[in-house]
N, C-alpha and C. Protein backbone atom coordinates (compact mmCIF):
# COMPACT_ATOMS: atom_id res chain seq x y z
N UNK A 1 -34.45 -133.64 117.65
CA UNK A 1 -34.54 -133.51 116.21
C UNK A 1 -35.63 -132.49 115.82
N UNK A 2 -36.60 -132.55 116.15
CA UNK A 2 -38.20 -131.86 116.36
C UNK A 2 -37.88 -130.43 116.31
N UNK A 3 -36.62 -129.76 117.85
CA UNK A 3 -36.46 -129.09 117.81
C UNK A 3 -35.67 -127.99 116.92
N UNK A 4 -34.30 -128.92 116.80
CA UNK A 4 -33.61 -128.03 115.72
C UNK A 4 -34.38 -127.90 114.01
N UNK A 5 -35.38 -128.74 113.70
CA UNK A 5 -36.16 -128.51 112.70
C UNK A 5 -36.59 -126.96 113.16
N UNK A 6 -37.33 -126.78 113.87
CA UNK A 6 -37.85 -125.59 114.21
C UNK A 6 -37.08 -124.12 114.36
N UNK A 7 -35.71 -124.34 114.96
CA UNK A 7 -34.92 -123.82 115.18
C UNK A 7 -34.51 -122.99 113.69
N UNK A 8 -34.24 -124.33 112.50
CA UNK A 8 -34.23 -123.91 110.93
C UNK A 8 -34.69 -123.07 110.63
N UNK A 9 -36.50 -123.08 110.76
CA UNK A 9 -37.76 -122.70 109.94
C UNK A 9 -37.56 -121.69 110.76
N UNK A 10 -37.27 -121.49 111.66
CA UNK A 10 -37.18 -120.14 112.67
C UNK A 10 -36.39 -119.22 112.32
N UNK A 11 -35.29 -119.25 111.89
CA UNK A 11 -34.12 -118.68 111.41
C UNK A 11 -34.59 -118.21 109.56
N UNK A 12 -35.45 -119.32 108.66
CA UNK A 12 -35.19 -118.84 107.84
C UNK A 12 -36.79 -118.24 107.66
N UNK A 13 -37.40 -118.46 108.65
CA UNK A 13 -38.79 -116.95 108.19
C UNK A 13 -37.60 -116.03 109.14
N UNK A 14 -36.94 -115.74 109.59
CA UNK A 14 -36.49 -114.08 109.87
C UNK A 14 -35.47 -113.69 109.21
N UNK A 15 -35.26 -114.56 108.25
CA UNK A 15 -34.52 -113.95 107.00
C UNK A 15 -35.12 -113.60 105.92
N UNK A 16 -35.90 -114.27 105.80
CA UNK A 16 -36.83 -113.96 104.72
C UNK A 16 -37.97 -112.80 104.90
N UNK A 17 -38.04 -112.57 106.03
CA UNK A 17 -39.10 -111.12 106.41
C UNK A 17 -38.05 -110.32 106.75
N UNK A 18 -36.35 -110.44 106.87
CA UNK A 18 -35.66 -109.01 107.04
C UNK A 18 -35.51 -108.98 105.16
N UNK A 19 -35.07 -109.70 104.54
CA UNK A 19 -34.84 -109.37 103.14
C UNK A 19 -36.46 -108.64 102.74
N UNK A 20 -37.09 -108.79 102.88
CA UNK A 20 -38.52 -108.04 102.96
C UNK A 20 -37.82 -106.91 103.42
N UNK A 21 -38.01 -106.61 104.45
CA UNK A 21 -37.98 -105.23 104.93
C UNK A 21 -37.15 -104.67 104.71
N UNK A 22 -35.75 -104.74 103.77
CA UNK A 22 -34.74 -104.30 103.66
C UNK A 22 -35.60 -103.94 102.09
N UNK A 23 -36.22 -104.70 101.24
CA UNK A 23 -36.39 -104.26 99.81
C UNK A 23 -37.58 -103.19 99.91
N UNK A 24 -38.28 -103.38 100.84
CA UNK A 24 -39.09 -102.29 101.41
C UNK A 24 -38.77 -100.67 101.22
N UNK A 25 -37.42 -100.90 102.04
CA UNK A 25 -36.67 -99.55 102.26
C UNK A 25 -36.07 -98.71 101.06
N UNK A 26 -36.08 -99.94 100.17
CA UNK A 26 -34.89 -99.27 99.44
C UNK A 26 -35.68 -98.87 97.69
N UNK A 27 -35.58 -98.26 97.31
CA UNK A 27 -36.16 -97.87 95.94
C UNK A 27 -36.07 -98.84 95.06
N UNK A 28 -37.42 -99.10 94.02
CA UNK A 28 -37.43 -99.61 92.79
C UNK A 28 -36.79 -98.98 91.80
N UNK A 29 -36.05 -99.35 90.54
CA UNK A 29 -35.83 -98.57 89.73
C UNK A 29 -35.65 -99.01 88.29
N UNK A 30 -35.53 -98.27 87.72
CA UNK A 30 -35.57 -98.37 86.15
C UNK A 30 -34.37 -97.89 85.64
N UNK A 31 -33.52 -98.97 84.72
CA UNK A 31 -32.10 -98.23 84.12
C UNK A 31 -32.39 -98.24 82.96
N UNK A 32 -32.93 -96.88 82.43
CA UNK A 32 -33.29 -96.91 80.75
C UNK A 32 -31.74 -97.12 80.01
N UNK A 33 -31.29 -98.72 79.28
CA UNK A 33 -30.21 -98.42 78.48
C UNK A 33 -30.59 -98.77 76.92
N UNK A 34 -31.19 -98.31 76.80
CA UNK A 34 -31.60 -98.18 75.12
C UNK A 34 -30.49 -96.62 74.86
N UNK A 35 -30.83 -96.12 73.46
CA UNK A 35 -29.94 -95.30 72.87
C UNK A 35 -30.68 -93.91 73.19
N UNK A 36 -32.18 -93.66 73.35
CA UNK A 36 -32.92 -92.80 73.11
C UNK A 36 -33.18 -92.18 74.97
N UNK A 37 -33.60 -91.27 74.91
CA UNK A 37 -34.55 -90.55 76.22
C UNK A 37 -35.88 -91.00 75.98
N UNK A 38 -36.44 -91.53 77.10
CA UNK A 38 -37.79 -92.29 77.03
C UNK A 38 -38.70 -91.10 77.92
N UNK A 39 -39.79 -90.95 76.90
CA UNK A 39 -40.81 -90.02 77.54
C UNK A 39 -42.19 -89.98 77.95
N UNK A 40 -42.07 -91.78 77.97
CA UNK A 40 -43.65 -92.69 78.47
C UNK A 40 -42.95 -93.82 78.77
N UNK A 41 -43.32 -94.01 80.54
CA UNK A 41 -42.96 -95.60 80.91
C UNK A 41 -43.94 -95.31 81.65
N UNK A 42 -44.72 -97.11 81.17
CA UNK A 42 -45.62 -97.58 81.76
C UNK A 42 -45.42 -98.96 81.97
N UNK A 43 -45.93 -99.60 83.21
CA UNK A 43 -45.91 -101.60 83.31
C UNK A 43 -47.68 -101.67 83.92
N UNK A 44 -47.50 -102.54 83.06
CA UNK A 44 -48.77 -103.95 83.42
C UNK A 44 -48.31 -105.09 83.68
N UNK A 45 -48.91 -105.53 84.81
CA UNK A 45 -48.81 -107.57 84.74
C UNK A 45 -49.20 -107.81 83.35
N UNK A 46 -47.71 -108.58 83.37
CA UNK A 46 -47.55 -109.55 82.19
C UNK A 46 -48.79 -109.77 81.84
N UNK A 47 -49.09 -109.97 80.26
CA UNK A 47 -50.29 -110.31 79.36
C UNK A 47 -51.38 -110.02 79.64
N UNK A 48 -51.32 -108.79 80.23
CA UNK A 48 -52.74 -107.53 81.02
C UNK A 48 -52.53 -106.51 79.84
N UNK A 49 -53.46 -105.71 79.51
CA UNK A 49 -53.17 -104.00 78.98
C UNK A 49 -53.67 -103.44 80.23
N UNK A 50 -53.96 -103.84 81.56
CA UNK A 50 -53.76 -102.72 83.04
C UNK A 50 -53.12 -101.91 82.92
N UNK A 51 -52.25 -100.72 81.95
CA UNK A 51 -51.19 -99.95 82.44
C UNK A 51 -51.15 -99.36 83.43
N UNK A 52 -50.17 -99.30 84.20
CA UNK A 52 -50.45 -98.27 85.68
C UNK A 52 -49.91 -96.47 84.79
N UNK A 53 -49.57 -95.67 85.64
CA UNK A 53 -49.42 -94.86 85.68
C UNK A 53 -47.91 -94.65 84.96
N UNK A 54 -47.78 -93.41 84.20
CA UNK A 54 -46.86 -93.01 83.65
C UNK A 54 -45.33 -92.72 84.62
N UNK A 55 -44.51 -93.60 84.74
CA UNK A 55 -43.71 -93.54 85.57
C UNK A 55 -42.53 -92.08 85.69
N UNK A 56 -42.52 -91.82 84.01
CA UNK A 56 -41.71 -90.99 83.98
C UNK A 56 -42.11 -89.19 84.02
N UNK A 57 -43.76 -89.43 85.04
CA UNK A 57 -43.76 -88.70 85.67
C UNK A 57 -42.76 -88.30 87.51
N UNK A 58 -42.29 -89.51 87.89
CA UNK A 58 -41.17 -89.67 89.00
C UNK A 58 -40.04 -88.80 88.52
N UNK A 59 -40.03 -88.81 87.59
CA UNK A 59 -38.30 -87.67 87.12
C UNK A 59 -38.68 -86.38 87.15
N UNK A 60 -37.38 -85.39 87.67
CA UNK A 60 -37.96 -84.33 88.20
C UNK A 60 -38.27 -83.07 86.31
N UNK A 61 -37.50 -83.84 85.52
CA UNK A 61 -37.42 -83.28 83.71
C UNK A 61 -38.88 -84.03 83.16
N UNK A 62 -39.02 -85.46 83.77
CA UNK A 62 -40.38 -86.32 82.95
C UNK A 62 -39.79 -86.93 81.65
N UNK A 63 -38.40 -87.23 82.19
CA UNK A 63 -38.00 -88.29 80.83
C UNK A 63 -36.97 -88.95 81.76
N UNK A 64 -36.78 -89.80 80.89
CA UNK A 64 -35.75 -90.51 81.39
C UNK A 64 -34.55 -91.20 80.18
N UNK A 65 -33.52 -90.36 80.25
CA UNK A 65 -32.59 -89.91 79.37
C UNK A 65 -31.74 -91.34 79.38
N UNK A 66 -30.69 -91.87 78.16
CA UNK A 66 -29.65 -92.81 78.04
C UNK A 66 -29.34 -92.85 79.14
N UNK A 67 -29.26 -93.99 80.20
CA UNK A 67 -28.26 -94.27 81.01
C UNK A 67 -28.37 -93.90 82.33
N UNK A 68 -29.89 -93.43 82.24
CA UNK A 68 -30.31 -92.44 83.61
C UNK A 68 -31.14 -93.96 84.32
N UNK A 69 -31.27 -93.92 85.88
CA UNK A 69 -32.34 -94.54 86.14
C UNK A 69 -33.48 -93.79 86.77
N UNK A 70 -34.84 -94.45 86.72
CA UNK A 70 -36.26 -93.18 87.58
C UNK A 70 -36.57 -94.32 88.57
N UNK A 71 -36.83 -93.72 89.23
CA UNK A 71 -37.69 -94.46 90.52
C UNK A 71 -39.05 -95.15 89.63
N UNK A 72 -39.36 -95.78 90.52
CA UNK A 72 -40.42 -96.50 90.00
C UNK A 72 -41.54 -97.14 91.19
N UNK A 73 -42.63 -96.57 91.12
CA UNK A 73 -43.67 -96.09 92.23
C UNK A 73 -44.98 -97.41 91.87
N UNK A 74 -45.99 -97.47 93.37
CA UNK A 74 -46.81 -98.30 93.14
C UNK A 74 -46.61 -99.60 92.04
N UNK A 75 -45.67 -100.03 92.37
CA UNK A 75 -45.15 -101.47 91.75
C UNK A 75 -44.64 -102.55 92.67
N UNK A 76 -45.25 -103.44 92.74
CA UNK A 76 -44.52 -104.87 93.71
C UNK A 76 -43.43 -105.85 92.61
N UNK A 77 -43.33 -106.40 93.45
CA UNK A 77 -42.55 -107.63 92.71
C UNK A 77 -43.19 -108.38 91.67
N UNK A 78 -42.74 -108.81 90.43
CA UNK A 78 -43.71 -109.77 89.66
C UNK A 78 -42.91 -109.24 88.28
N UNK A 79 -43.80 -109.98 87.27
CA UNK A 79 -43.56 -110.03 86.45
C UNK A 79 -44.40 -109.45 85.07
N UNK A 80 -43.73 -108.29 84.89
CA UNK A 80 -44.56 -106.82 83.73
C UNK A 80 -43.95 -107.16 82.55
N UNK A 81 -44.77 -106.34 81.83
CA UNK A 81 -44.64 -106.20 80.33
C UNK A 81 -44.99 -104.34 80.62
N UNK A 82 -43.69 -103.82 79.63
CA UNK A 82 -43.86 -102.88 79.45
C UNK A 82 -43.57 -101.79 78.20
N UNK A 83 -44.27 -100.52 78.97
CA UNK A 83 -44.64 -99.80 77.49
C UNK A 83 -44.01 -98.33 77.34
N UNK A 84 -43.34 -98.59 76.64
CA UNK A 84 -42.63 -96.98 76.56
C UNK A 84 -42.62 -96.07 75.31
N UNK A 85 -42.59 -95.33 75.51
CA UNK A 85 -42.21 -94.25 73.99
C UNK A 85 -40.86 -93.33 74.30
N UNK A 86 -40.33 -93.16 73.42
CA UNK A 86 -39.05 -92.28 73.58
C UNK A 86 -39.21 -91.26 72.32
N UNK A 87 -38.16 -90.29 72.73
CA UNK A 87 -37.99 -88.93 72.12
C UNK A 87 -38.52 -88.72 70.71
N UNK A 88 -38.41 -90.08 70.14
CA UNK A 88 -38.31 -90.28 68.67
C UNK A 88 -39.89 -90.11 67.89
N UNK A 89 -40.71 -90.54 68.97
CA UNK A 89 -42.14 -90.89 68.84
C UNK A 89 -42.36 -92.66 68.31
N UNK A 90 -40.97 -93.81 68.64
CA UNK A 90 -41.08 -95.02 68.71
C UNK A 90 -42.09 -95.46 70.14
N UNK A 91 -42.91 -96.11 70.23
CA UNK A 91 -43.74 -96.78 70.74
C UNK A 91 -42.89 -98.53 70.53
N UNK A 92 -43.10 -98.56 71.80
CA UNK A 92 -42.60 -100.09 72.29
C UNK A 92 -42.80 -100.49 73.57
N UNK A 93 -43.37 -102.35 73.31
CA UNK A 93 -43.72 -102.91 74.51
C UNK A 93 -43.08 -103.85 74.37
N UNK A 94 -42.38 -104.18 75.97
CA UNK A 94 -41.26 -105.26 75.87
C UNK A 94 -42.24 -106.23 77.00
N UNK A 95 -41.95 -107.26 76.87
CA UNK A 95 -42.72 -108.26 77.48
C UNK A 95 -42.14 -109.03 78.58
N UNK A 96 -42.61 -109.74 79.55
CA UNK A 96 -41.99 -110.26 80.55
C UNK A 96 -40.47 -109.50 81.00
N UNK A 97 -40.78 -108.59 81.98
CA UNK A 97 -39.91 -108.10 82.64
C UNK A 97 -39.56 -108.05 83.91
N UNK A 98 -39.00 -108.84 84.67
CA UNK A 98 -38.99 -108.92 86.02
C UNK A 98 -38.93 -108.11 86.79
N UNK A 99 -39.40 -107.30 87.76
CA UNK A 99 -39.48 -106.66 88.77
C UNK A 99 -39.17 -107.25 89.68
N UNK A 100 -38.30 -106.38 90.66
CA UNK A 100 -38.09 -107.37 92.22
C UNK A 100 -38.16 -105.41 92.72
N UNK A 101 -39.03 -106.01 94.41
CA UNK A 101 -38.97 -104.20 94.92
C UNK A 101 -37.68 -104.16 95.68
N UNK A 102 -37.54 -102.68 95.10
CA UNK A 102 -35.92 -102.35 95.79
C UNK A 102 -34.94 -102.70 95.09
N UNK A 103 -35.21 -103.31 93.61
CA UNK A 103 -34.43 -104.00 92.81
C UNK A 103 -33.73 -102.63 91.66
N UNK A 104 -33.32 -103.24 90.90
CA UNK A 104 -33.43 -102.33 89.55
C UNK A 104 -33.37 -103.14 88.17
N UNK A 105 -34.03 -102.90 87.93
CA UNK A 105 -34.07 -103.41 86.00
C UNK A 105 -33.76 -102.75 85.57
N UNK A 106 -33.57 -103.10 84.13
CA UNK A 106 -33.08 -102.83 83.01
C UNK A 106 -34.05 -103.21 81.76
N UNK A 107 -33.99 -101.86 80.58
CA UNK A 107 -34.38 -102.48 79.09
C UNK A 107 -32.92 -102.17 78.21
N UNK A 108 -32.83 -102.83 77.62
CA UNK A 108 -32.05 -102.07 76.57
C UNK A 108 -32.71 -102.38 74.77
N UNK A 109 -31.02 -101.44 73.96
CA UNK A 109 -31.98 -101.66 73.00
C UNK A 109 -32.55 -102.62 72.45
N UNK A 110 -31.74 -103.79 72.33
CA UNK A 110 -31.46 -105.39 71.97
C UNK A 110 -33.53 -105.78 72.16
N UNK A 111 -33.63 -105.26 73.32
CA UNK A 111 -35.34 -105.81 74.03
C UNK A 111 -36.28 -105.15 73.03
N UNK A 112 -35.73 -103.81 72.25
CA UNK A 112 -37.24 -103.72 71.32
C UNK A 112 -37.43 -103.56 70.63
N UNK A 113 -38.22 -105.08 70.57
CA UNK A 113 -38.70 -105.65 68.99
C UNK A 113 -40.06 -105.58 68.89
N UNK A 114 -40.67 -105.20 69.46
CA UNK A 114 -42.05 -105.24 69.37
C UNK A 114 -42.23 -103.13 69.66
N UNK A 115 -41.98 -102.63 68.20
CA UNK A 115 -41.86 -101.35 68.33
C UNK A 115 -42.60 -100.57 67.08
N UNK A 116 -43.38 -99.55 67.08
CA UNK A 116 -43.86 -99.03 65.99
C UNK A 116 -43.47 -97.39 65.99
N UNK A 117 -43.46 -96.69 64.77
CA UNK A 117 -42.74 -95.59 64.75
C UNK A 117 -43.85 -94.65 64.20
């Protein structure tokens, strides 16, 4: 009995450190689907103003247009609030946004309500 317990826990840490290393490999990303080209993305941990770095410096234009996705750099898994501006000169921070690495999120427009123009 002892053993096949072990046998379990054995099997599921080397699933759980290949799903690791598989999200490792593979790019974070961002699917801007709002209406606008966004020309400031930034994330902080949730209910931080930490902003990291302007993401939509990763695009090779520095925006990130309807429908486009950008890579998304120096970010782990967790849970951001984030801050963008688009073409328009709207300023908006959307709150609790899940990150998973290797994943891809999404904002759309529906998410911003917390926006000033």
């Amino acid at each position: 009995m002892i053993a096949v317990f072990r046998i379990i826990l054995s099997v599921v840490g080397l699933a759980v450190m290949a799903s690791q290393a598989l999200a490792q490999g593979k790019l974070t990303r961002f699917w801007n689907l709002t209406r606008n080209t966004i020309s400031e993305f930034y994330l902080a941990p949730a209910g931080t103003a930490n902003w990291g770095p302007d993401q939509c410096k990763n695009d090779k234009d520095g925006a990130v247009d309807s429908d486009e996705r950008l890579r998304i750099t120096e970010v782990s898994s967790g849970i951001y609030d984030a801050k963008l501006v688009d073409v328009t000169g709207r300023a908006c921070i959307v709150r609790n946004v899940r990150v998973e690495a290797g994943g891809i999120f999404s904002i759309e427009e529906k998410d911003l309500t917390s926006c000033k123009h």
